[in-house]
Protein backbone atom coordinates (compact mmCIF):
# COMPACT_ATOMS: atom_id res chain seq x y z
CA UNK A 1 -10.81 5.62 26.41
CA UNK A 2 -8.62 2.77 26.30
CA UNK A 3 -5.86 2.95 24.09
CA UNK A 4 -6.95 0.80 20.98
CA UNK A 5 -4.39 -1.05 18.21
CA UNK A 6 -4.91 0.18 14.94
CA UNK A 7 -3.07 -0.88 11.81
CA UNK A 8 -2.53 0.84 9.18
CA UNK A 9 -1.46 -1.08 5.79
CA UNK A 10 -0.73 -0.02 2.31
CA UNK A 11 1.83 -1.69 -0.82
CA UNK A 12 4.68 0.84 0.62
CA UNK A 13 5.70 3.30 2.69
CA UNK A 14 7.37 5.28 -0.10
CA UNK A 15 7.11 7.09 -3.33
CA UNK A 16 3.89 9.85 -3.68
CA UNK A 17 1.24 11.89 -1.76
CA UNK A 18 -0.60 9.01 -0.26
CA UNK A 19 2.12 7.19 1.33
CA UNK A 20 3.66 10.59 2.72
CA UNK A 21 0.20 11.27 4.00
CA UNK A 22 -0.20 7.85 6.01
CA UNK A 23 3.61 8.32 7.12
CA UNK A 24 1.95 11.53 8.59
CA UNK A 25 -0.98 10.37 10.28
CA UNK A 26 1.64 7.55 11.55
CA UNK A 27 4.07 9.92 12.94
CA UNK A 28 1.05 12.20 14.87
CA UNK A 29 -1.09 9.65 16.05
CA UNK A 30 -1.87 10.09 19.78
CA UNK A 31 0.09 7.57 21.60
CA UNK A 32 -2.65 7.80 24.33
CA UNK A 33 -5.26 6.51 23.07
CA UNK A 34 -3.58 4.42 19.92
CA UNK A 35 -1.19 2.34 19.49
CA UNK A 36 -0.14 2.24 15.60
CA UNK A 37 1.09 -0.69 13.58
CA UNK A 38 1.82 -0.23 9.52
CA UNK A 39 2.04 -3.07 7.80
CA UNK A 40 3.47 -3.25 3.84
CA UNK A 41 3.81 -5.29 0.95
CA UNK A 42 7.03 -4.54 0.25
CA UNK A 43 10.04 -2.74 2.90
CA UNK A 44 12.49 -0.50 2.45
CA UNK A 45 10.34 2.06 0.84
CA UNK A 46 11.60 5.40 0.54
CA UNK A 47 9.57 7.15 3.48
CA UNK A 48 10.43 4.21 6.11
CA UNK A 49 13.78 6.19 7.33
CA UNK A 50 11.22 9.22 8.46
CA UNK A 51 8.62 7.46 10.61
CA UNK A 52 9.10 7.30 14.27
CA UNK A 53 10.75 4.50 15.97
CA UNK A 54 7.69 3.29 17.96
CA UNK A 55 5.77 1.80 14.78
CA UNK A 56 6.23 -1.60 14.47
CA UNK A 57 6.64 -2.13 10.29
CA UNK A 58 5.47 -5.92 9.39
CA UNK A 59 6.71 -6.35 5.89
CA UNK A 60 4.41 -8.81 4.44
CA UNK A 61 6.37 -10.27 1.16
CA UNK A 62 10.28 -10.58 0.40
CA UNK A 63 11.56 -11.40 -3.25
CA UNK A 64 8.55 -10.66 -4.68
CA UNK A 65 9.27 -7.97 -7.34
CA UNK A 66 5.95 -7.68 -9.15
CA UNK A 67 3.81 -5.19 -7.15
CA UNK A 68 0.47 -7.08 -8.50
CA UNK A 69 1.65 -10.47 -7.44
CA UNK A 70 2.93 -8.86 -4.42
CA UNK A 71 -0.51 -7.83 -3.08
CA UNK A 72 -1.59 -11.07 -4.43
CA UNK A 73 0.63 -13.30 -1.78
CA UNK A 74 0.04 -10.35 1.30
CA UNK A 75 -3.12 -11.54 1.69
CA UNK A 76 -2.47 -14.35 4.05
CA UNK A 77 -0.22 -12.55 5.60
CA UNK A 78 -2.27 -9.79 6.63
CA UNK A 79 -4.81 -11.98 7.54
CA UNK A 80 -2.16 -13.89 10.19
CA UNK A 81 -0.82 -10.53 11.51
CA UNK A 82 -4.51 -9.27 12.12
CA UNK A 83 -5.19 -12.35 14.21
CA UNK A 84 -1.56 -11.85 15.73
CA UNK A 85 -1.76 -8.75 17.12
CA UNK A 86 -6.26 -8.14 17.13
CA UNK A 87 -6.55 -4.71 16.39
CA UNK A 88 -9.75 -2.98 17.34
CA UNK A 89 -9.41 -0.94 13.47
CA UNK A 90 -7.52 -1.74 10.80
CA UNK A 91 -7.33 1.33 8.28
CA UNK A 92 -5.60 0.65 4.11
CA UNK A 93 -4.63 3.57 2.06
CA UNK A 94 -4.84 3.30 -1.55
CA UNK A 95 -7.33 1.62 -3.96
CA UNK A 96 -5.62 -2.05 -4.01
CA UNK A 97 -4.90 -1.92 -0.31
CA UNK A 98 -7.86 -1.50 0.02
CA UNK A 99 -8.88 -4.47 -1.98
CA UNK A 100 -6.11 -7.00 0.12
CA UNK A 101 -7.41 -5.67 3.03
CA UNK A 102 -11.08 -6.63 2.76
CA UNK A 103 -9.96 -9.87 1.27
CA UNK A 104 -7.91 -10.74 4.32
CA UNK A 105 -10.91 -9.52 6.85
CA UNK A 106 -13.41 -11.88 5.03
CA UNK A 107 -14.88 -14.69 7.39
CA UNK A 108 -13.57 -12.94 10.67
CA UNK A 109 -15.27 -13.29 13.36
CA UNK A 110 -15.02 -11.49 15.35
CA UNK A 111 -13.14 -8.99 12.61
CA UNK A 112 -11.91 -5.32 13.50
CA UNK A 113 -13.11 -2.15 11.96
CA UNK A 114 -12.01 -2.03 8.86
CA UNK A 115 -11.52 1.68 7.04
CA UNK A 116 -10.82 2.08 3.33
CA UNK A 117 -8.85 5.37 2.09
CA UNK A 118 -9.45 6.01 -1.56
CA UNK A 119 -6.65 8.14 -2.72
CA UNK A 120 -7.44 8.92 -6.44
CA UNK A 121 -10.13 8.98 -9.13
CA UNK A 122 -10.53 5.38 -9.40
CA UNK A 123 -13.28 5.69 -12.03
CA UNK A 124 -11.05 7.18 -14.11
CA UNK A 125 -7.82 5.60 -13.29
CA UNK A 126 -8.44 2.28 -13.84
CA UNK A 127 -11.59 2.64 -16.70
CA UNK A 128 -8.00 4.23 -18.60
CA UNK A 129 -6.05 1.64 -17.74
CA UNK A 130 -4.09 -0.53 -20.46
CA UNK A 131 -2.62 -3.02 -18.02
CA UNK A 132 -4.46 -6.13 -17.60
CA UNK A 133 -3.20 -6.48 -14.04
CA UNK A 134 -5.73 -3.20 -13.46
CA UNK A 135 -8.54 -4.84 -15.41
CA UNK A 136 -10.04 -6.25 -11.83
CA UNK A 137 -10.01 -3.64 -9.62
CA UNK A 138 -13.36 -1.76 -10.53
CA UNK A 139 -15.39 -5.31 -10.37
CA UNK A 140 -13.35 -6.07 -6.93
CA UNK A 141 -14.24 -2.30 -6.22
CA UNK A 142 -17.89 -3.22 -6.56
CA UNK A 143 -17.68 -6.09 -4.76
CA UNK A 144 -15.90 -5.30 -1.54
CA UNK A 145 -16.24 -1.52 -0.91
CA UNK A 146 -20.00 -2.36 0.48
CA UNK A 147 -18.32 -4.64 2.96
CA UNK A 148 -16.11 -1.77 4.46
CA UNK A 149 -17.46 -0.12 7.59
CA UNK A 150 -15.99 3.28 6.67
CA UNK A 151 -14.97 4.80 3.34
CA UNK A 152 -12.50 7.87 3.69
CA UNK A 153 -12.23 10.11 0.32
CA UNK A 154 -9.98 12.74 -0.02
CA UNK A 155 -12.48 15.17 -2.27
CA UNK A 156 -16.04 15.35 -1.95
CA UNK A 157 -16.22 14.84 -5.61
CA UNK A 158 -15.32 11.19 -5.22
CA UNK A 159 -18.52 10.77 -3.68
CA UNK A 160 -20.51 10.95 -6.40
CA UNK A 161 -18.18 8.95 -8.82
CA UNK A 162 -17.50 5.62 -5.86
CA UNK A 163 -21.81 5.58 -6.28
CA UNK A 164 -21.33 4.93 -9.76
CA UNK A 165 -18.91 2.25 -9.63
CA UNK A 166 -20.42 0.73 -6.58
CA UNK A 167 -24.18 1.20 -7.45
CA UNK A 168 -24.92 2.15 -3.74
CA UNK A 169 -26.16 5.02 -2.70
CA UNK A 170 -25.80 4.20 1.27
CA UNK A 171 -22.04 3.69 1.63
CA UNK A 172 -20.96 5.45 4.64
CA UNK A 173 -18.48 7.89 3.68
CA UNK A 174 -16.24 11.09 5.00
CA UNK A 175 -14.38 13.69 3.65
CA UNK A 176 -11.27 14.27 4.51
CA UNK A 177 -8.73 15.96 3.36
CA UNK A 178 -4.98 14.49 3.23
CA UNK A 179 -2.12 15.27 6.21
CA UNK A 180 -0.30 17.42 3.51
CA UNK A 181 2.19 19.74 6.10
CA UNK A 182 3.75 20.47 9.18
CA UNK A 183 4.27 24.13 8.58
CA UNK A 184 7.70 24.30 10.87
CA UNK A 185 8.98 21.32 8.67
CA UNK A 186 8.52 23.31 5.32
CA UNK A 187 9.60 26.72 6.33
CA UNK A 188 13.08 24.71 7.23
CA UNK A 189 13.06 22.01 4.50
CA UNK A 190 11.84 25.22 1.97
CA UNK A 191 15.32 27.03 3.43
CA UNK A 192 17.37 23.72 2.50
CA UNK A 193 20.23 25.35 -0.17
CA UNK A 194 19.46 23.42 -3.69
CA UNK A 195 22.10 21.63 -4.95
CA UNK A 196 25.35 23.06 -5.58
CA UNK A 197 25.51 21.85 -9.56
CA UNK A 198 21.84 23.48 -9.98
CA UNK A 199 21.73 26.84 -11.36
CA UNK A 200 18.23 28.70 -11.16
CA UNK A 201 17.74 30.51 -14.67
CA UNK A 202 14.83 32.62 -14.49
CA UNK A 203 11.76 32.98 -14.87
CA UNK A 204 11.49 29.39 -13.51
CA UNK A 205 8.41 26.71 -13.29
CA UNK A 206 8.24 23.81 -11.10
CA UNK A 207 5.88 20.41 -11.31
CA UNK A 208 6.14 17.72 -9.30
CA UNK A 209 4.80 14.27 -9.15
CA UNK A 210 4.96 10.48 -10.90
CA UNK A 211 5.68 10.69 -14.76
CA UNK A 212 2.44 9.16 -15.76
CA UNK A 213 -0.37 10.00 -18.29
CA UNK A 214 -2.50 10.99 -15.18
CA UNK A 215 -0.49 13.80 -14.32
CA UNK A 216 -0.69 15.75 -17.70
CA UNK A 217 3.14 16.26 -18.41
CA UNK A 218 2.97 15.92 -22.07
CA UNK A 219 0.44 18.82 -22.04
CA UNK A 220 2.49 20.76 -19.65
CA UNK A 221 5.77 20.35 -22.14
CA UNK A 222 3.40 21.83 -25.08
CA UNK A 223 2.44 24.72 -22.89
CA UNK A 224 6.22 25.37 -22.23
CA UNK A 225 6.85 25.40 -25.91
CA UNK A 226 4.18 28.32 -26.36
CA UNK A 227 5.74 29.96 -23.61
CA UNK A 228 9.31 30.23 -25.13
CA UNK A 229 7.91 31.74 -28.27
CA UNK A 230 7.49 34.92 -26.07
CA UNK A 231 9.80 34.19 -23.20
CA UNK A 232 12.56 32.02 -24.41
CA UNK A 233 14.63 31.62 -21.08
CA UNK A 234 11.95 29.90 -19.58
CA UNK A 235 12.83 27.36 -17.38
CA UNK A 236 10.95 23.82 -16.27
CA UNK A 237 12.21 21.58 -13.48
CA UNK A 238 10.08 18.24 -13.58
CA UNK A 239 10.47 16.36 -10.12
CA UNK A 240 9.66 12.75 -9.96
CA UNK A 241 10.38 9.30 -11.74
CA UNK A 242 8.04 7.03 -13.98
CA UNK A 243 7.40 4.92 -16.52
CA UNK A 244 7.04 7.98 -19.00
CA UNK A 245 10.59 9.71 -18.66
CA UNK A 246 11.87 8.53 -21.89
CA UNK A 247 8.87 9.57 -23.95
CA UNK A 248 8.31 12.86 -21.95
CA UNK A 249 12.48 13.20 -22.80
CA UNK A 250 11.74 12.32 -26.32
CA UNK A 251 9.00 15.38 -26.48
CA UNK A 252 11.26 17.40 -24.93
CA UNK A 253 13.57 17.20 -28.02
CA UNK A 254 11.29 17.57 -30.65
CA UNK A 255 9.74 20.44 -29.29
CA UNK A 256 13.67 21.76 -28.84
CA UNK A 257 13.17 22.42 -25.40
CA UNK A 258 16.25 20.66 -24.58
CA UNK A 259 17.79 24.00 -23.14
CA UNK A 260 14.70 24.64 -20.65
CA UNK A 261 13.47 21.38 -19.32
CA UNK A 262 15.42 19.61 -16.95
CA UNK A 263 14.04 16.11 -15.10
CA UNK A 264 15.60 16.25 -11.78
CA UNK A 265 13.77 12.40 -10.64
CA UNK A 266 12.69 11.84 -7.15
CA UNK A 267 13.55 14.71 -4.55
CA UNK A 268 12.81 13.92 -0.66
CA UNK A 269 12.70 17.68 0.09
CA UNK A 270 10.26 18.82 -2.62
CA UNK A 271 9.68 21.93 -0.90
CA UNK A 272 13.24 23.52 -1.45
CA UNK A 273 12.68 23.39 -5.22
CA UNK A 274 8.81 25.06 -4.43
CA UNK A 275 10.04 27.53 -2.81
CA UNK A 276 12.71 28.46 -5.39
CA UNK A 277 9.53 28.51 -8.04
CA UNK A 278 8.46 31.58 -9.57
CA UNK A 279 5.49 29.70 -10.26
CA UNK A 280 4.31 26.19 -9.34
CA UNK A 281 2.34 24.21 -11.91
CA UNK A 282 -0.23 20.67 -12.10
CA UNK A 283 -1.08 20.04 -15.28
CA UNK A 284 -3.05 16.76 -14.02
CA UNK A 285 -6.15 14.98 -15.65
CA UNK A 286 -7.10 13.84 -12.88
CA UNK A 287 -6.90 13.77 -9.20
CA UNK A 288 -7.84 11.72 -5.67
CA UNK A 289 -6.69 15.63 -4.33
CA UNK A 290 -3.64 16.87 -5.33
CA UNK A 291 -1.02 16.52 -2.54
CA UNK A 292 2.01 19.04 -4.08
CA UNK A 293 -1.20 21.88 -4.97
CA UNK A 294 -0.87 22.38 -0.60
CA UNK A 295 2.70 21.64 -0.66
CA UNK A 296 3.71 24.43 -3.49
CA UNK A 297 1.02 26.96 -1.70
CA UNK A 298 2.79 26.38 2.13
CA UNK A 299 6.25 26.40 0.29
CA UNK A 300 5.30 30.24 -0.77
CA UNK A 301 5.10 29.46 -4.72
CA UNK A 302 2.09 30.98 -6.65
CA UNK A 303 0.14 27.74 -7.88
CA UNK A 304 -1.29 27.25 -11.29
CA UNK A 305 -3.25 23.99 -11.72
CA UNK A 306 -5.60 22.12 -13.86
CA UNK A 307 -9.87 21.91 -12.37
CA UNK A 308 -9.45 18.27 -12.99
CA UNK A 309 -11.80 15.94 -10.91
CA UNK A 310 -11.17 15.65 -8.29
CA UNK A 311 -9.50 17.89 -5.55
CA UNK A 312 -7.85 20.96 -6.97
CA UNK A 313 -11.35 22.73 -7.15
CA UNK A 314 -11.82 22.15 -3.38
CA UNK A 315 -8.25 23.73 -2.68
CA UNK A 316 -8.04 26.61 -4.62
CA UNK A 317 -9.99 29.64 -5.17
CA UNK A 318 -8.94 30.87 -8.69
CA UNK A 319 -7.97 34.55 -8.85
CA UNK A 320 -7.89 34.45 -4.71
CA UNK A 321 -5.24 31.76 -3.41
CA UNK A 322 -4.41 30.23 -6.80
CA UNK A 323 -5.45 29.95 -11.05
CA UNK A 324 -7.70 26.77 -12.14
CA UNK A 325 -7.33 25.88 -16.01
CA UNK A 326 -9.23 23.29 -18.08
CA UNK A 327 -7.51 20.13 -18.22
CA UNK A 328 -5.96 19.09 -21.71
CA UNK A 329 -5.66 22.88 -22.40
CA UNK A 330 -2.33 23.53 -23.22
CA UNK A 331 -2.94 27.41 -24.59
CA UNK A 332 -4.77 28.03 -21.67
CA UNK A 333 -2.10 26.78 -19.11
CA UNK A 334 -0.08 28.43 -21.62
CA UNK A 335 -1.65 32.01 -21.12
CA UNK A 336 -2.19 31.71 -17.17
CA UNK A 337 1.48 30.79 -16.78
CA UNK A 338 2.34 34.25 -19.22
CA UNK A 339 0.07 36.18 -17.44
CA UNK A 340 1.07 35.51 -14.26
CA UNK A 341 4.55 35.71 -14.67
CA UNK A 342 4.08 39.32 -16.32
CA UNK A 343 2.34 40.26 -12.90
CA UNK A 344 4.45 40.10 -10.23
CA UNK A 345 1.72 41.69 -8.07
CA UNK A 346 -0.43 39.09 -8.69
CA UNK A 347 2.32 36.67 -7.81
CA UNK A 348 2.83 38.04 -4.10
CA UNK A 349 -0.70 38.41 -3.96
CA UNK A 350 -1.61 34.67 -4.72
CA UNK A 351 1.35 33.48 -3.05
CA UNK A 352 0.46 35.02 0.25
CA UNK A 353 -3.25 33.99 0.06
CA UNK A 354 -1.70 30.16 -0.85
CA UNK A 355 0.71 30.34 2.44
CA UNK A 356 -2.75 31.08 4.41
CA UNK A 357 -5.22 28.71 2.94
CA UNK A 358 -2.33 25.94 2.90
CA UNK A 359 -3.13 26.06 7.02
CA UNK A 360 -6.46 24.39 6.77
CA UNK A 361 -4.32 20.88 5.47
CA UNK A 362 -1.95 20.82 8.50
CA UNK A 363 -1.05 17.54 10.03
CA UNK A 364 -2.02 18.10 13.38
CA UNK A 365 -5.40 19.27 11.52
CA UNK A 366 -5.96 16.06 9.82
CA UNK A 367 -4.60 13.67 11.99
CA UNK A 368 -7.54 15.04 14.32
CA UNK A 369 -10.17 14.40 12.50
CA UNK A 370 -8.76 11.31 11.87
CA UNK A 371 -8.93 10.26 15.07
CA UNK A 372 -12.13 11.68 15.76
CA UNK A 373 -13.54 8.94 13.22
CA UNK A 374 -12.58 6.64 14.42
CA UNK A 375 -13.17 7.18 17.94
CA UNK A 376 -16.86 7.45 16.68
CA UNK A 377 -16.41 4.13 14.63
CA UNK A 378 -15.25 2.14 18.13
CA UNK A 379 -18.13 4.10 20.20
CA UNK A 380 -20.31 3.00 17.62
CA UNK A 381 -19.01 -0.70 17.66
CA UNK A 382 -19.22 -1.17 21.71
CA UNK A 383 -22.45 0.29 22.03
């Protein structure tokens, strides 16, 4: 087959699990039969210095520091670099990409293939939302996602929740599961000495990910505090940044945890502080899959997470490769992570089972069937 143009677009290339995944699928795509473009929003994001010198980045808005108004104004944009350069498939990651994208496509003719990643539980995501600038997405949702020719979700459980927001029971959709490794990369980047002014105290627990309500830190911080009652050394390193830190801060010292929590903010090589773990932990509500759940498993840390909807479920095994707890559940989190950490048996045994099943999310895996779609989606097209 001829080698077809496909760009790729989301707000930026930089800051959580689905931007490292599409920096992924950017960085294997086969250069034989695609050529790949990424366009974004905004530049300089913080994955941009990792992906491979032979795709093009268009940055569609400068001084725009609003990332609402900032998708707002990319729409023309897109829509002139899409006639600029004609790609056979254009392919958005994340809910509002998605939403630009389709708004850019409208009226083409003739208009590429356009693919829509969902990337999280939109249903729940945005029904919680208290910021009006979120208020428009599940009508757009409605709206548009009929109008894609492909839906990717990341969980199989998002099937059943996009038919209730989209009242369609015919949208074509695949399941696929996110880029999440390149098992060379993390055995070296998991052997990456921590930094020099960190000392490990033991036994130690490590979460990772944006400091939002969705990911369940507040809960996790409550569970910690049951902990100490019985294990009072115990140590939790939170990695990322977000608009919680202060709050999550303030919890931390009325719950006197001052002692065992440390925030350690964004970390490029996540998988040094994994493999350090004695146990890895998401205390999430909810899910598009659960990125750092693969990450923490190839990185050789025993994983405890929350069943939230949607993606954990589909990972793990509990009792074989990891332990699933109810979401919101912070004596039951609370009890799995004192259990496990009084069976170190148990540890090796779920840690070694983790390393195994963290295989089936390779990149090389993904990016395959990937490319398989949409090799079918062009087939289908010319026929």
């Amino acid at each position: 087959m001829q080698r077809k143009t496909i760009l790729f677009f989301t707000t930026r290339l930089g800051g959580g699990g689905a931007e490292m995944h599409l920096l992924r699928l950017l960085n294997t795509i086969d250069r034989e039969r695609f050529e790949p473009h990424v366009a974004v929003v905004r530049g300089q994001g913080s994955y941009e210095n990792e992906l491979r010198t032979d795709v093009p980045v268009h940055v569609l808005t400068r001084g725009i520091s609003s990332s609402s108004l900032g998708q707002v104004f990319s729409i023309w944009p897109l829509r002139r670099l899409i006639l600029k350069l004609r790609p056979e498939l254009v392919c958005s990651v994340m809910t509002k990409a998605n939403m630009v994208m389709m708004l850019a496509n409208l009226g083409l003719n003739p208009r590429p293939i356009v693919v829509g990643c969902v990337q999280n539980n939109i249903e729940v995501q945005f029904k919680q939302s208290r910021n009006p600038a979120d208020w428009w997405v599940l009508p757009a949702v409605r709206h548009l996602y009929p109008r894609f020719d492909h839906i990717i979700i990341t969980a199989t459980g998002l099937i059943s929740s996009l038919g209730r927001i989209v009242q369609n029971e015919s949208l074509p959709i695949s399941a696929i599961p996110n880029a999440c490794l390149e098992i060379a990369a993390v055995e070296q980047a998991s052997q990456t000495p921590l930094p020099a002014a960190l000392s490990i105290q033991r036994p130690l627990i490590v979460a990772c990910g944006r400091l939002t309500e969705q990911k369940g830190f507040a809960y996790l911080l409550n569970a910690i505090a049951r902990v100490k009652s019985s294990i009072s050394e115990i140590q939790l390193w939170l990695l990322g940044e977000g608009k919680l830190q202060a709050e999550l801060e303030s919890q931390v010292k009325s719950l006197n945890l001052q002692d065992n929590v440390s925030f350690l903010g964004f970390q490029p090589n996540v998988f040094r502080f994994m493999a350090a773990a004695d146990i890895f932990v998401l205390s999430s509500l909810f899910e598009g899959f659960g990125n750092v759940v693969v990450e923490a498993m190839a990185a050789g840390a025993p994983v405890i997470s929350t069943d939230c909807p949607f993606g954990p479920g589909e990972i793990i095994t509990s009792g074989v490769n990891g332990l699933l707890v109810p979401t919101k559940d912070e004596q039951a989190l609370a009890t799995a992570i004192l259990e496990l950490l009084n069976a170190p048996a148990q540890r090796q045994k779920l840690s070694d089972a983790g390393r195994h099943r963290a295989l089936d999310f390779g990149v090389a895996t993904i990016t395959a069937r990937y490319q398989a779609l949409f090799e079918q989606l062009l087939v289908a097209r010319n026929e």
